[in-house]
Protein backbone atom coordinates (compact mmCIF):
# COMPACT_ATOMS: atom_id res chain seq x y z
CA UNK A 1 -59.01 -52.80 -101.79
CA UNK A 2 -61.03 -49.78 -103.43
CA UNK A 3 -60.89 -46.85 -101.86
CA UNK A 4 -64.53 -45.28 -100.16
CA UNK A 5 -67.26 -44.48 -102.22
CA UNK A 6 -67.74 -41.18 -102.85
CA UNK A 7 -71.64 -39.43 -102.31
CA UNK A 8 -71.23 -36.33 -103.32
CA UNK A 9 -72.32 -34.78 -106.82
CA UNK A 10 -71.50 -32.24 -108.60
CA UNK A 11 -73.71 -29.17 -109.57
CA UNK A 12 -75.24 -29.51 -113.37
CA UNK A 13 -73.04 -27.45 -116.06
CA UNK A 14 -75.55 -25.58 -118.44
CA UNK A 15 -74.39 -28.48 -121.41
CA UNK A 16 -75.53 -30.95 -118.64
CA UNK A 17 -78.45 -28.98 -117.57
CA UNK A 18 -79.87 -29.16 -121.67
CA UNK A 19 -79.55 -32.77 -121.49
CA UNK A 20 -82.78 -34.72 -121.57
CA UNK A 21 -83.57 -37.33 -118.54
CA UNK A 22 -83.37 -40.85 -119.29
CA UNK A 23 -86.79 -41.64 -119.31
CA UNK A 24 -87.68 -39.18 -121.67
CA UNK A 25 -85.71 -40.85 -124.17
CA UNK A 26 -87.12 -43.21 -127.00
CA UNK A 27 -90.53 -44.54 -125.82
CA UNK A 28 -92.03 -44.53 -122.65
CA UNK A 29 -91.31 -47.07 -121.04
CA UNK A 30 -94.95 -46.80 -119.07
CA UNK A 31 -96.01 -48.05 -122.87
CA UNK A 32 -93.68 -51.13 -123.04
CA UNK A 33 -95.68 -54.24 -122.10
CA UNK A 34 -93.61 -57.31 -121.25
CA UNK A 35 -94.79 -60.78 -121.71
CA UNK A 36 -94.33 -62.87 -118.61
CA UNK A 37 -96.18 -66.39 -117.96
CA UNK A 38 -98.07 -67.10 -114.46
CA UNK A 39 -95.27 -66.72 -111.54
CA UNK A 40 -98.18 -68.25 -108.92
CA UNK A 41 -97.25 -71.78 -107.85
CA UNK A 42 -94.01 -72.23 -110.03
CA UNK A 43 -90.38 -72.90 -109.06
CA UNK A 44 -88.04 -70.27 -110.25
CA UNK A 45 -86.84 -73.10 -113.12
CA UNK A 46 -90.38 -73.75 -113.85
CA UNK A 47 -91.02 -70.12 -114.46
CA UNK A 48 -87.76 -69.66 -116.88
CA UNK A 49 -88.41 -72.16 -118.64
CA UNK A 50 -92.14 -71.05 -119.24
CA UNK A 51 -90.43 -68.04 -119.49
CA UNK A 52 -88.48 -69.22 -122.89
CA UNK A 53 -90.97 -71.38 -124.05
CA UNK A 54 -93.24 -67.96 -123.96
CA UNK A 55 -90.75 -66.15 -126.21
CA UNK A 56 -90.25 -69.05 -128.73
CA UNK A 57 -93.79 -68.78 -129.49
CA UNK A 58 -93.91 -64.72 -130.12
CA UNK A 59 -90.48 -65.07 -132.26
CA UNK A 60 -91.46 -68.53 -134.07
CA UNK A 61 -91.80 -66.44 -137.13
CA UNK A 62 -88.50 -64.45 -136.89
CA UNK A 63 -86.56 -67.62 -138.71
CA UNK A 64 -85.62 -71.08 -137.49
CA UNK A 65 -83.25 -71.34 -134.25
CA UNK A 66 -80.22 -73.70 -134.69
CA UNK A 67 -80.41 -77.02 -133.37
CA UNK A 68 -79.71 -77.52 -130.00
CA UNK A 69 -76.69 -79.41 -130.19
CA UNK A 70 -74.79 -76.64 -132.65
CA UNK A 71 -76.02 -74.64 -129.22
CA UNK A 72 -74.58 -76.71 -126.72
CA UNK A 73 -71.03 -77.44 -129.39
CA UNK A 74 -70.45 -73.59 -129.45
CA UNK A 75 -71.11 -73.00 -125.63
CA UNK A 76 -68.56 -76.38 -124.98
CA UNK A 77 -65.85 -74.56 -127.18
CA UNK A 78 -66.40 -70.99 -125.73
CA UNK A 79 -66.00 -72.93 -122.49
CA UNK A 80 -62.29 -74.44 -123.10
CA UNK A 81 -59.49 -72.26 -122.99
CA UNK A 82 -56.72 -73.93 -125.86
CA UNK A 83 -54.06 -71.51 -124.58
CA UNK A 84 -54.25 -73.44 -120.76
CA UNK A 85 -53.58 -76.73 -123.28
CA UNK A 86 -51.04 -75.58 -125.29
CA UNK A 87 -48.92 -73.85 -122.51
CA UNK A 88 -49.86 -77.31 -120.53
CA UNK A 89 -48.17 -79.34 -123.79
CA UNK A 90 -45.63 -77.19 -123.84
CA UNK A 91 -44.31 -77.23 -120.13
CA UNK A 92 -44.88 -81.29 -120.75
CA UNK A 93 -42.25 -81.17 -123.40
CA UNK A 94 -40.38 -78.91 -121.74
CA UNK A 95 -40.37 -80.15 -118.51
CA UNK A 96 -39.62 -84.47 -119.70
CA UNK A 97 -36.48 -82.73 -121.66
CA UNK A 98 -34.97 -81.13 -118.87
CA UNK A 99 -35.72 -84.15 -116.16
CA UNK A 100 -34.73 -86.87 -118.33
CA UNK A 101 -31.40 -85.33 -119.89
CA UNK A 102 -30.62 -84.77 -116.50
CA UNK A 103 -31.78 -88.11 -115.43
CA UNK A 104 -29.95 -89.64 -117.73
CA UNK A 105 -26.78 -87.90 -117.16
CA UNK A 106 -26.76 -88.64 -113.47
CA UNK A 107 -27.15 -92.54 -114.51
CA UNK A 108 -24.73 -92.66 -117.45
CA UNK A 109 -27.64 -94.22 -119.25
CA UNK A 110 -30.46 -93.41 -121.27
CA UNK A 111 -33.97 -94.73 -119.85
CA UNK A 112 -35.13 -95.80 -123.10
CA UNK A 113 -33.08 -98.53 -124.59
CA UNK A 114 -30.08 -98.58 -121.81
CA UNK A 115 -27.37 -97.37 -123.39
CA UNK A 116 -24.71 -95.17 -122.33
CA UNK A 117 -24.38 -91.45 -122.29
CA UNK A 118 -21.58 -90.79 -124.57
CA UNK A 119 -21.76 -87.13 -124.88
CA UNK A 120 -22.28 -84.12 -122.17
CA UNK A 121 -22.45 -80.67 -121.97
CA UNK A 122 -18.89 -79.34 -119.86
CA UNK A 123 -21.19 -77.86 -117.13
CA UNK A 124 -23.14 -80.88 -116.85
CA UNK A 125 -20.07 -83.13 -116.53
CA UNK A 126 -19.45 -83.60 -112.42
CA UNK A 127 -22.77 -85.16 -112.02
CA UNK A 128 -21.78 -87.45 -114.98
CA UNK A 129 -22.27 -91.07 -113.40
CA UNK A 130 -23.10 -90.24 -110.32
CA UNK A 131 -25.07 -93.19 -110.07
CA UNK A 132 -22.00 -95.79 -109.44
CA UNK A 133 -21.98 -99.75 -111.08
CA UNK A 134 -25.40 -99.17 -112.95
CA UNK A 135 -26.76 -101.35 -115.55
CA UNK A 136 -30.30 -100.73 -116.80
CA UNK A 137 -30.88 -104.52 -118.56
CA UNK A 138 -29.81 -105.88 -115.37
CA UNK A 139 -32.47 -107.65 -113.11
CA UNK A 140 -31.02 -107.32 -109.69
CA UNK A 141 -33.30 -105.43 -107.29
CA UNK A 142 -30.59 -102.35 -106.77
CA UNK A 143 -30.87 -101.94 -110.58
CA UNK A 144 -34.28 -102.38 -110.98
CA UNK A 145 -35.15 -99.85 -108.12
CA UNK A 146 -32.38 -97.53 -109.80
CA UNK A 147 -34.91 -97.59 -113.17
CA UNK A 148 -38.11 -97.23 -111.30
CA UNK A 149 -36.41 -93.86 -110.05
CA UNK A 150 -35.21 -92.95 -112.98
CA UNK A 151 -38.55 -93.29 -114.91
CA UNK A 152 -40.16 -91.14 -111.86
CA UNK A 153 -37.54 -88.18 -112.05
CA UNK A 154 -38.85 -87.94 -115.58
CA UNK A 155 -42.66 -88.00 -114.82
CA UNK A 156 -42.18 -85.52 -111.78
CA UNK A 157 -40.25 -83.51 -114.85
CA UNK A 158 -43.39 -83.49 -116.72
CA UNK A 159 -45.71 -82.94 -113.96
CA UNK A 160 -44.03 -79.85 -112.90
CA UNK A 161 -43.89 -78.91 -116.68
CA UNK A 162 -47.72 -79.22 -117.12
CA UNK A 163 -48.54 -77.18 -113.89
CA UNK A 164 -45.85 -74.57 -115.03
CA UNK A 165 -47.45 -73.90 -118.35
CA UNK A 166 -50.73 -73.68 -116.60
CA UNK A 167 -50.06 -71.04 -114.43
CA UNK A 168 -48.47 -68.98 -116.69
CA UNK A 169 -51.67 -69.81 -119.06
CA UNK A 170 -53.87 -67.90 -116.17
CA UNK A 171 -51.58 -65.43 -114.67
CA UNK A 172 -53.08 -62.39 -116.53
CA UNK A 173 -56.74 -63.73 -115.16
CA UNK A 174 -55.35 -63.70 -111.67
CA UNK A 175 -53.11 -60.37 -112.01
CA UNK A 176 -56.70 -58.95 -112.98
CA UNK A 177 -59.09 -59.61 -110.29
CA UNK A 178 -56.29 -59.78 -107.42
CA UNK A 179 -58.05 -56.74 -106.00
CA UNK A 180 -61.43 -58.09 -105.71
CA UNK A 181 -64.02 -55.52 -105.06
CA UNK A 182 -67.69 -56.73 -105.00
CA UNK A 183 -69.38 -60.24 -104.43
CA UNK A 184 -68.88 -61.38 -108.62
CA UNK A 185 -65.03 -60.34 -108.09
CA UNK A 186 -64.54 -62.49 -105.01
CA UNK A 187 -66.91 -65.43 -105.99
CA UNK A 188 -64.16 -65.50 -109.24
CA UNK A 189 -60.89 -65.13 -106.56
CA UNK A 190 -62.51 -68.18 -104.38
CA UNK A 191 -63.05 -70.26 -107.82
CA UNK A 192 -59.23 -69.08 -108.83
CA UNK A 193 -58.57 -70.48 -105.22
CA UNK A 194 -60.16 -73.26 -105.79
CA UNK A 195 -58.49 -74.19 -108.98
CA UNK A 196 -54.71 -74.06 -107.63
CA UNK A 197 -55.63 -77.46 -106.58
CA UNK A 198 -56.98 -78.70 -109.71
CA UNK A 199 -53.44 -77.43 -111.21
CA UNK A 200 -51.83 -79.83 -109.24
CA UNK A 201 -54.58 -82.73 -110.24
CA UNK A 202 -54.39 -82.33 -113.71
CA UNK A 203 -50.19 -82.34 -113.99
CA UNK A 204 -50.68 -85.58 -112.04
CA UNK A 205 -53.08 -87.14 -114.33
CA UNK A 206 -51.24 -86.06 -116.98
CA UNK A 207 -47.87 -87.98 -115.86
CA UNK A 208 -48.84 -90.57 -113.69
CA UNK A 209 -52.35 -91.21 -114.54
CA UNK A 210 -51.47 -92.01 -118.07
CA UNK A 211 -47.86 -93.65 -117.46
CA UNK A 212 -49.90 -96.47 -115.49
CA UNK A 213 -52.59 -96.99 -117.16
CA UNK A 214 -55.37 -95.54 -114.77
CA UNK A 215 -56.33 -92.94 -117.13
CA UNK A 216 -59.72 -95.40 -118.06
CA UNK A 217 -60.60 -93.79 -114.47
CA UNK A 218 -62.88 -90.58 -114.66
CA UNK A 219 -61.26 -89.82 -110.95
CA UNK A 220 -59.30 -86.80 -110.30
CA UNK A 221 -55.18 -86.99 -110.50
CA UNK A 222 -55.81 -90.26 -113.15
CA UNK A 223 -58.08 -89.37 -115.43
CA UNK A 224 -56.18 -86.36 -117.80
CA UNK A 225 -59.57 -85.20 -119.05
CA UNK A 226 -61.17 -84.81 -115.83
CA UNK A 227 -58.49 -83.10 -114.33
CA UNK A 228 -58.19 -80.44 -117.28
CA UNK A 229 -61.86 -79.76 -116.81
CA UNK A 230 -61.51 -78.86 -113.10
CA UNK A 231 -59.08 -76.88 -114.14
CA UNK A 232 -60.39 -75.01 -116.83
CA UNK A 233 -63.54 -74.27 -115.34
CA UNK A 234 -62.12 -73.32 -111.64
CA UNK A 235 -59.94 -70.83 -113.70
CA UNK A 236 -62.30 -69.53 -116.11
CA UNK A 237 -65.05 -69.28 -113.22
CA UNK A 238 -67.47 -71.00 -115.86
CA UNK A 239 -69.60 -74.19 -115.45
CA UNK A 240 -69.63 -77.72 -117.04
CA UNK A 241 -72.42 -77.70 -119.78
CA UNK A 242 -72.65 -81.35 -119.93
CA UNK A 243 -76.54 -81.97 -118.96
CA UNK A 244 -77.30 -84.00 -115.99
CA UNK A 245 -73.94 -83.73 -115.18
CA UNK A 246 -72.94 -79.96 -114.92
CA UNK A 247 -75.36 -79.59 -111.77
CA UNK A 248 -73.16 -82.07 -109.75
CA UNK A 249 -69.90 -81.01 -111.41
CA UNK A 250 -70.36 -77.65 -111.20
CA UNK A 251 -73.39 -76.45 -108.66
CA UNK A 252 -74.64 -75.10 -112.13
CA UNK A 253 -78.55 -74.40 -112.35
CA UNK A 254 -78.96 -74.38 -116.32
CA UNK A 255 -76.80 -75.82 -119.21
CA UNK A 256 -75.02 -72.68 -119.55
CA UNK A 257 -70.49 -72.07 -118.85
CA UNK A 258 -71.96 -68.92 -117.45
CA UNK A 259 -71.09 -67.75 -113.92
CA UNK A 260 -72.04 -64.18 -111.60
CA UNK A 261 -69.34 -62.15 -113.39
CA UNK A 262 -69.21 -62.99 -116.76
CA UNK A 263 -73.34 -63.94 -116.75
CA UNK A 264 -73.39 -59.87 -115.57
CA UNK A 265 -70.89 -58.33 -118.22
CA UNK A 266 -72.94 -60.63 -120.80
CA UNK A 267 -76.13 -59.72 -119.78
CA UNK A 268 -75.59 -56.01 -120.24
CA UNK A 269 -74.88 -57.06 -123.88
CA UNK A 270 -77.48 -58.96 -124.67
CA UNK A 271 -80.09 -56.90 -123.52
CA UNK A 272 -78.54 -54.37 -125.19
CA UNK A 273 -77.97 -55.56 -128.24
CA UNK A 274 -81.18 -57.81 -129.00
CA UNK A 275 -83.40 -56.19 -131.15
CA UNK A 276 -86.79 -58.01 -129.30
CA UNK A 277 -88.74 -56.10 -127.17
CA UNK A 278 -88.72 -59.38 -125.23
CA UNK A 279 -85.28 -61.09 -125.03
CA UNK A 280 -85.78 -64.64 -125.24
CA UNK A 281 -82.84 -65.85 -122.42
CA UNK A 282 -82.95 -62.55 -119.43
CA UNK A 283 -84.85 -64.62 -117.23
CA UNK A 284 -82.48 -67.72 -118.45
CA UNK A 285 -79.35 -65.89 -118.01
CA UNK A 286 -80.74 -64.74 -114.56
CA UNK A 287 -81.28 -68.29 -113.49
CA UNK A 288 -77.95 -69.55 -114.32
CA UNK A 289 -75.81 -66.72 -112.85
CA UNK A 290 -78.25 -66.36 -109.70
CA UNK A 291 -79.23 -69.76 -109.20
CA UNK A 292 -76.02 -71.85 -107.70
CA UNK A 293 -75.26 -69.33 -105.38
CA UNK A 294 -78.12 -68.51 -104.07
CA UNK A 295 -79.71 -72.23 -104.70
CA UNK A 296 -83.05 -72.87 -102.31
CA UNK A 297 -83.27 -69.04 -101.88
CA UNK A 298 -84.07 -68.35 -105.46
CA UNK A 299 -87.76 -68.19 -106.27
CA UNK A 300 -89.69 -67.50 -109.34
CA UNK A 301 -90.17 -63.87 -107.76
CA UNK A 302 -86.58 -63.29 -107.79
CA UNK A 303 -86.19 -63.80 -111.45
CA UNK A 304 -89.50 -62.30 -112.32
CA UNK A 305 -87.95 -59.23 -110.11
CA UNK A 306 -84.38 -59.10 -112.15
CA UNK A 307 -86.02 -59.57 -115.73
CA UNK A 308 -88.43 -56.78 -114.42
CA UNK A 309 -85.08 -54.68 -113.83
CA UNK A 310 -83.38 -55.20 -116.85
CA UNK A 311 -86.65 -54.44 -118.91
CA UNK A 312 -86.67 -50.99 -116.67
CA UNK A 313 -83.16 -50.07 -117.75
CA UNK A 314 -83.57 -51.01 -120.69
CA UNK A 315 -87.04 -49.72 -121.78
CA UNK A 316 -85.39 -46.10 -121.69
CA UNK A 317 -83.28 -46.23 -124.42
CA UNK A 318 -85.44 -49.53 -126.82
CA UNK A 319 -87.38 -48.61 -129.73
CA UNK A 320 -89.35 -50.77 -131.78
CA UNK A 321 -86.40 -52.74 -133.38
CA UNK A 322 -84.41 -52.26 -131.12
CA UNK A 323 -82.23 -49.78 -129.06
CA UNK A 324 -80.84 -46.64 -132.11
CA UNK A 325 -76.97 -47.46 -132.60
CA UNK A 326 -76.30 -44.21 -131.33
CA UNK A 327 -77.39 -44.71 -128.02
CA UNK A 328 -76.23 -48.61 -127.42
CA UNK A 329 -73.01 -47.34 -126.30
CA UNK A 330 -74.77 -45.47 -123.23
CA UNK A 331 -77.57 -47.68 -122.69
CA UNK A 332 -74.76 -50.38 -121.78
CA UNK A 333 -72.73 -48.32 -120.00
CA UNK A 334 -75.80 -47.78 -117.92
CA UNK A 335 -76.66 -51.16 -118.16
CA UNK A 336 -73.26 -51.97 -116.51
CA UNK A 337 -73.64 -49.76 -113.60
CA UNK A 338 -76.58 -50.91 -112.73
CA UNK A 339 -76.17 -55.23 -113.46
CA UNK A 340 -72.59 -55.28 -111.92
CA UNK A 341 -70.23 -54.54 -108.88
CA UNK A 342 -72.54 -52.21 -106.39
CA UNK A 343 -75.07 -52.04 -108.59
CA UNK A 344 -75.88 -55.49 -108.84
CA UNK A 345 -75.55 -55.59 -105.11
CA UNK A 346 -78.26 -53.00 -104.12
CA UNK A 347 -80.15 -55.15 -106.73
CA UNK A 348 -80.18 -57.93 -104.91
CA UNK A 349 -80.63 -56.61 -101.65
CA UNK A 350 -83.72 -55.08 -102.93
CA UNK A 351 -84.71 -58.17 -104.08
CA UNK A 352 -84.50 -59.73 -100.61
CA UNK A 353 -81.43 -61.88 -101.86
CA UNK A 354 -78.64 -61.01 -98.68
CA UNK A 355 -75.20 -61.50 -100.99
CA UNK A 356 -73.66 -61.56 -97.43
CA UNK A 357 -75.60 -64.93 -97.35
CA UNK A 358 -73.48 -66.49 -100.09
CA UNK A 359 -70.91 -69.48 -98.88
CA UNK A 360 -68.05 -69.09 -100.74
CA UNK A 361 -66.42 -72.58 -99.77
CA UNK A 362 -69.79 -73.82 -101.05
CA UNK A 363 -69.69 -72.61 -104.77
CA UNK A 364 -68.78 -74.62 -107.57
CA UNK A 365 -70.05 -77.91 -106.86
CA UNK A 366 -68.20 -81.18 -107.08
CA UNK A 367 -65.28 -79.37 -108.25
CA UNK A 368 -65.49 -76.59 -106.00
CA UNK A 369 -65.37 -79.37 -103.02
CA UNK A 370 -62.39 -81.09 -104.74
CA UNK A 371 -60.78 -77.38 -105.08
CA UNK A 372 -61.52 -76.11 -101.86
CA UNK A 373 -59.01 -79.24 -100.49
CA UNK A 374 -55.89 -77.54 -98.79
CA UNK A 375 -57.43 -74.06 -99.37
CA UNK A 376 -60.42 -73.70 -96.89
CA UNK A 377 -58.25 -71.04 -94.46
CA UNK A 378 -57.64 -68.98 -98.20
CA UNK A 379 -61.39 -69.61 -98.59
CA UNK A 380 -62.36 -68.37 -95.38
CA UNK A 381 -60.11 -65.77 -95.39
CA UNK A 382 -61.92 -63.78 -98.64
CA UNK A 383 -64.85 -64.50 -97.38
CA UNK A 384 -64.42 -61.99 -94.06
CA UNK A 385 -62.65 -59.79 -96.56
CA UNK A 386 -65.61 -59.44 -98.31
CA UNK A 387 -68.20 -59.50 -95.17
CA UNK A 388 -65.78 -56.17 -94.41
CA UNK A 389 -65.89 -54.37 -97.45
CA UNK A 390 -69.97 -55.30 -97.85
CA UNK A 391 -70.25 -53.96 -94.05
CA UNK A 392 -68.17 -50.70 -95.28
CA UNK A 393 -70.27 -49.94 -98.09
CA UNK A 394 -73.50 -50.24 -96.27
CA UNK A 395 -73.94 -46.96 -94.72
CA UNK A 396 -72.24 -45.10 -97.98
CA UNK A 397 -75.39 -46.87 -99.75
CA UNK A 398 -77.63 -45.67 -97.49
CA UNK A 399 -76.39 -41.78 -97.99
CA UNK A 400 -76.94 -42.02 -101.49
CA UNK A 401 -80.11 -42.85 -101.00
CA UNK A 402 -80.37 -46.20 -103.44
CA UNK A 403 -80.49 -48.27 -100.08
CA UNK A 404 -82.68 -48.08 -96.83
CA UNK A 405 -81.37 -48.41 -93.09
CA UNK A 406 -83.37 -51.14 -93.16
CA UNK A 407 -82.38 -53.10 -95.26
CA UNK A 408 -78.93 -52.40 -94.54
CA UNK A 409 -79.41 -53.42 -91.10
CA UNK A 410 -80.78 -57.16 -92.79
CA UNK A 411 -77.84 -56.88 -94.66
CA UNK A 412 -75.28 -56.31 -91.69
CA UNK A 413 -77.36 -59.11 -89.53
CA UNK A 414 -76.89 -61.26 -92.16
CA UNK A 415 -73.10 -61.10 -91.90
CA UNK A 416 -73.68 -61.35 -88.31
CA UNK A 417 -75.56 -64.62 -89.02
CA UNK A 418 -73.04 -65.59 -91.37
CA UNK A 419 -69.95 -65.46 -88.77
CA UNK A 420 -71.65 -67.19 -86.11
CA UNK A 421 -71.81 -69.89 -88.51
CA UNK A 422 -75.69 -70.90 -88.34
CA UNK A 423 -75.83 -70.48 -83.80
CA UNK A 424 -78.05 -67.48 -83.93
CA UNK A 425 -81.60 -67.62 -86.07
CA UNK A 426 -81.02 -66.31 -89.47
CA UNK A 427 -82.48 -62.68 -90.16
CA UNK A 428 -85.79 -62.95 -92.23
CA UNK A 429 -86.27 -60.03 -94.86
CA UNK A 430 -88.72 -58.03 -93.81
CA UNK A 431 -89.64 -54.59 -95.49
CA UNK A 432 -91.38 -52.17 -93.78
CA UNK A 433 -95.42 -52.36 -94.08
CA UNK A 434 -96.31 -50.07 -96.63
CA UNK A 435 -97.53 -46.46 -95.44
CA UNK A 436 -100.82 -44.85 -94.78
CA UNK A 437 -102.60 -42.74 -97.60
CA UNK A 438 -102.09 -39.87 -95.49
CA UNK A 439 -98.13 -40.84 -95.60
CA UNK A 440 -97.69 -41.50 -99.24
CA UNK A 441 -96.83 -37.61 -100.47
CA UNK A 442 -94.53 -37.38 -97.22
CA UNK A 443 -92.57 -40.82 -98.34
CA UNK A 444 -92.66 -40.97 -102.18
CA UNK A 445 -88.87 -40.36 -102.36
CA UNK A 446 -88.71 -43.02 -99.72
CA UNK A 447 -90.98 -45.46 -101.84
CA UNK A 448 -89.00 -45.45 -105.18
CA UNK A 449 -87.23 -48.60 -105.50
CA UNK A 450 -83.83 -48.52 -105.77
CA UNK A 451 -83.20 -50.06 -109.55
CA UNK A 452 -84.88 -46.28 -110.37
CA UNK A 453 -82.16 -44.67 -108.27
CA UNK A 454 -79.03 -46.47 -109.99
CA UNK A 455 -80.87 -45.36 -113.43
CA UNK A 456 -81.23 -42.07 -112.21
CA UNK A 457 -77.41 -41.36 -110.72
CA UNK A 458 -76.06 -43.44 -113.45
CA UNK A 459 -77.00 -40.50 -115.58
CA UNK A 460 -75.60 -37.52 -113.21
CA UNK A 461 -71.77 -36.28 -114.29
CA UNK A 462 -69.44 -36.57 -111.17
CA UNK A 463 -71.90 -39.25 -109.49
CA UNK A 464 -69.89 -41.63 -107.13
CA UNK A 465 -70.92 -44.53 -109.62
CA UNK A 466 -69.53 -42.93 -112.35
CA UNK A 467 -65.95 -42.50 -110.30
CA UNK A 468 -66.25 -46.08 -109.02
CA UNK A 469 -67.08 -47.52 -113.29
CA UNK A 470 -63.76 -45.70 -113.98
CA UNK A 471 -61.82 -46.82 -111.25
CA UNK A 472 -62.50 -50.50 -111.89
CA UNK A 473 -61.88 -49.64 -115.71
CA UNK A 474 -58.02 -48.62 -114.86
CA UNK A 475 -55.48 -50.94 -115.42
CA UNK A 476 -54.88 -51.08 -111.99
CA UNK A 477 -58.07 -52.32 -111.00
CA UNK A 478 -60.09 -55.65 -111.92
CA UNK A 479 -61.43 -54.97 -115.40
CA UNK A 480 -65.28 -55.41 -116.38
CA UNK A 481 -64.07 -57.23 -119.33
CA UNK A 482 -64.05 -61.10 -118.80
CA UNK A 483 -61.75 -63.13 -120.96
């Protein structure tokens, strides 16, 4: 577990002192005007997809977009992991070698055609035969239950093979986010979690689906395919981006593999690197990494909210065509801080979206429910880790000013909420009503919203946020790049 955060800044060097703020960089961003459609009366999926068809029509010029199945083709690739199958083909191989030599040595016979084993290695020769008076082609009962066995010892050989491979295929993804820190890092331990199971599903599809012919069965533990994709997905913490099915498969709002994490590191990439002064897919990319965890919560305000806040971050560095080369490097950096781990928190607690809120044994859909089988006190277990650590943070959010006592006190009865399991009435977000003319020089500070805070400390040297970007950057902490 991380280690507090720190509030404390240091004093400005005179190099530091030169530097220009933020917002006085590139255009004003008071200049930038975003094109939105109507938010009154819409869903939040009605308003992203107004929201795309809005920026089709200002970029229909810029060139012809690729078909939409080339789309969905290259999301369905980036979505499979071929090392997972290869290490999973391997351990197959591997594993049927080892548990049928052996099989076959402790027989005398060979499972295929019957006949005896003639040669064996020295230290393989006192289990030689064990098997006394057995005769493959023979029909008796003792003989025939004698095969049956046989055959299984070399299934169960290839079932353990398949899950071996697996696991080594993920261990690096595991070894990385084994310290989870903020809500993207555990909602990627529960899915890890989840898939353990879904290791074990697809071995046995693999073995004993196919040996007996129930493969033709799209169920989990017969069905090969299905099983992979549980287990690929659980592992990768992405979604199914089969339409119509991906929303039952995988709790998935949109079409896209994208989850929290990975939609956040992508995100600050995207925005970054699109040249548009309107992004066609931020309020898309919102949707699908906000919607399934957050589900009936989610309104159109919400997204209109967190495409208003990467348009704020971003509008300090773009120029028309784009954001300079020169300053892409920062802009993301800031972009980071601000889209991921506590940033992206405080974002959504501004938002009036209470992350302590968020079920983890209810994320991932079908195969989430499949996954959580056998693992619900693991489950349950990250979640109070994280209800901890969120209730830690609170008041060191609050002292660097980016959060109110307010809202930190929705946040912490939210948790409260959350562990009584639905017995108390769930807190409402309420913000404070907004002060009297007479009030409004006295609470300016008090009235900036907090997006303009993380901007603002995301530029200081020594800032906590800056200490807590390089701490998750070591080696020994989860890294903010996804694989």
């Amino acid at each position: 577990m991380e280690n507090s955060l720190q509030t404390t800044t240091t004093a400005k060097t005179p190099a530091a002192a030169s530097e220009q703020p933020i917002a006085s960089q590139a255009v004003s961003k008071a200049t930038i005007q975003h094109e939105s459609p109507d938010i009154e009366g819409k869903t939040a999926a009605e308003y992203v997809y107004d929201a795309l068809s809005l920026h089709k029509k200002q970029y229909k010029d810029h060139g012809t977009a690729p078909p939409e199945i080339l789309k969905w083709v290259g999301e369905a690739s980036l979505s499979n992991e071929p090392r997972n199958r290869l290490y999973s083909a391997a351990g197959l191989s591997l594993g049927l070698a080892i548990a049928g030599t052996t099989a076959n040595i402790v027989t005398g016979h060979k499972l295929i055609d019957g006949s005896k084993v003639e040669s064996v290695p020295q230290f393989l020769k006192p289990i030689h035969a064990l098997v006394k008076d057995y005769d493959p082609r023979d029909i008796t009962p003792r003989n025939k239950r004698i095969r049956y066995i046989h055959a299984a010892v070399y299934s169960l050989g290839g079932l353990i093979g398949i899950k071996t491979g697996s696991d080594i295929a993920y261990k690096n993804a595991i070894e990385k986010n084994k310290n989870p820190q903020y809500l993207e890092d555990y909602l990627r331990s529960v899915s890890h979690t989840q898939g353990k199971t879904w290791s074990w599903l697809s071995a046995s599809s693999g073995i004993f689906g196919s040996a007996s012919g129930l493969w033709a069965i799209p169920a989990p533990g017969l069905n090969y395919a299905t099983g992979m994709v549980g287990r690929i997905t659980s592992m990768q913490d992405r979604n199914t981006t089969i339409a119509g099915l991906n929303k039952v498969m995988s709790g998935a709002s949109t079409d896209s593999y994208l989850r929290l994490k990975e939609g956040a590191y992508y995100l600050t990439h995207y925005a970054v690197g699109n040249p548009a002064k309107d992004p066609q897919n931020i309020e898309y990319i919102a949707y699908s990494i906000l919607g399934p965890i957050f589900k009936d919560k989610l309104t159109a305000k919400h997204i209109k909210q967190f495409t208003d806040a990467v348009h704020e971050v971003r509008d300090h560095y773009w120029q028309p065509g784009g954001i300079p080369k020169e300053k892409q490097a920062e802009a993301t950096d800031t972009m980071k801080q601000v889209f991921t781990g506590a940033g992206l928190e405080v974002l959504l607690i501004d938002m009036g979206l209470n992350p302590a809120t968020v079920s983890f044994e209810k994320t991932g859909g079908m195969i989430g429910k499949i996954g959580n089988i056998g693992r619900m006190d693991k489950i349950h277990k990250r979640q109070e880790q994280y209800w901890s650590a969120l209730e830690s943070r609170l008041p060191k959010y609050v002292a660097a000013g980016i959060m109110t006592q307010e809202r930190a006190d929705w946040v912490k009865d939210g948790i409260d909420y959350m562990r009584a399991k639905g017995e108390r009435p769930a807190p409402r977000y309420e913000p404070s009503a907004k002060p009297s003319q007479g009030e409004e020089t006295a609470t300016e500070a008090r009235q900036q919203s907090s997006i303009d805070k993380l901007i603002e400390s995301s530029a200081k040297k020594g800032d906590w946020r800056a200490k807590v970007l390089q701490r998750r950057q070591e080696s020994t902490s989860p890294s903010l790049t996804v694989e």
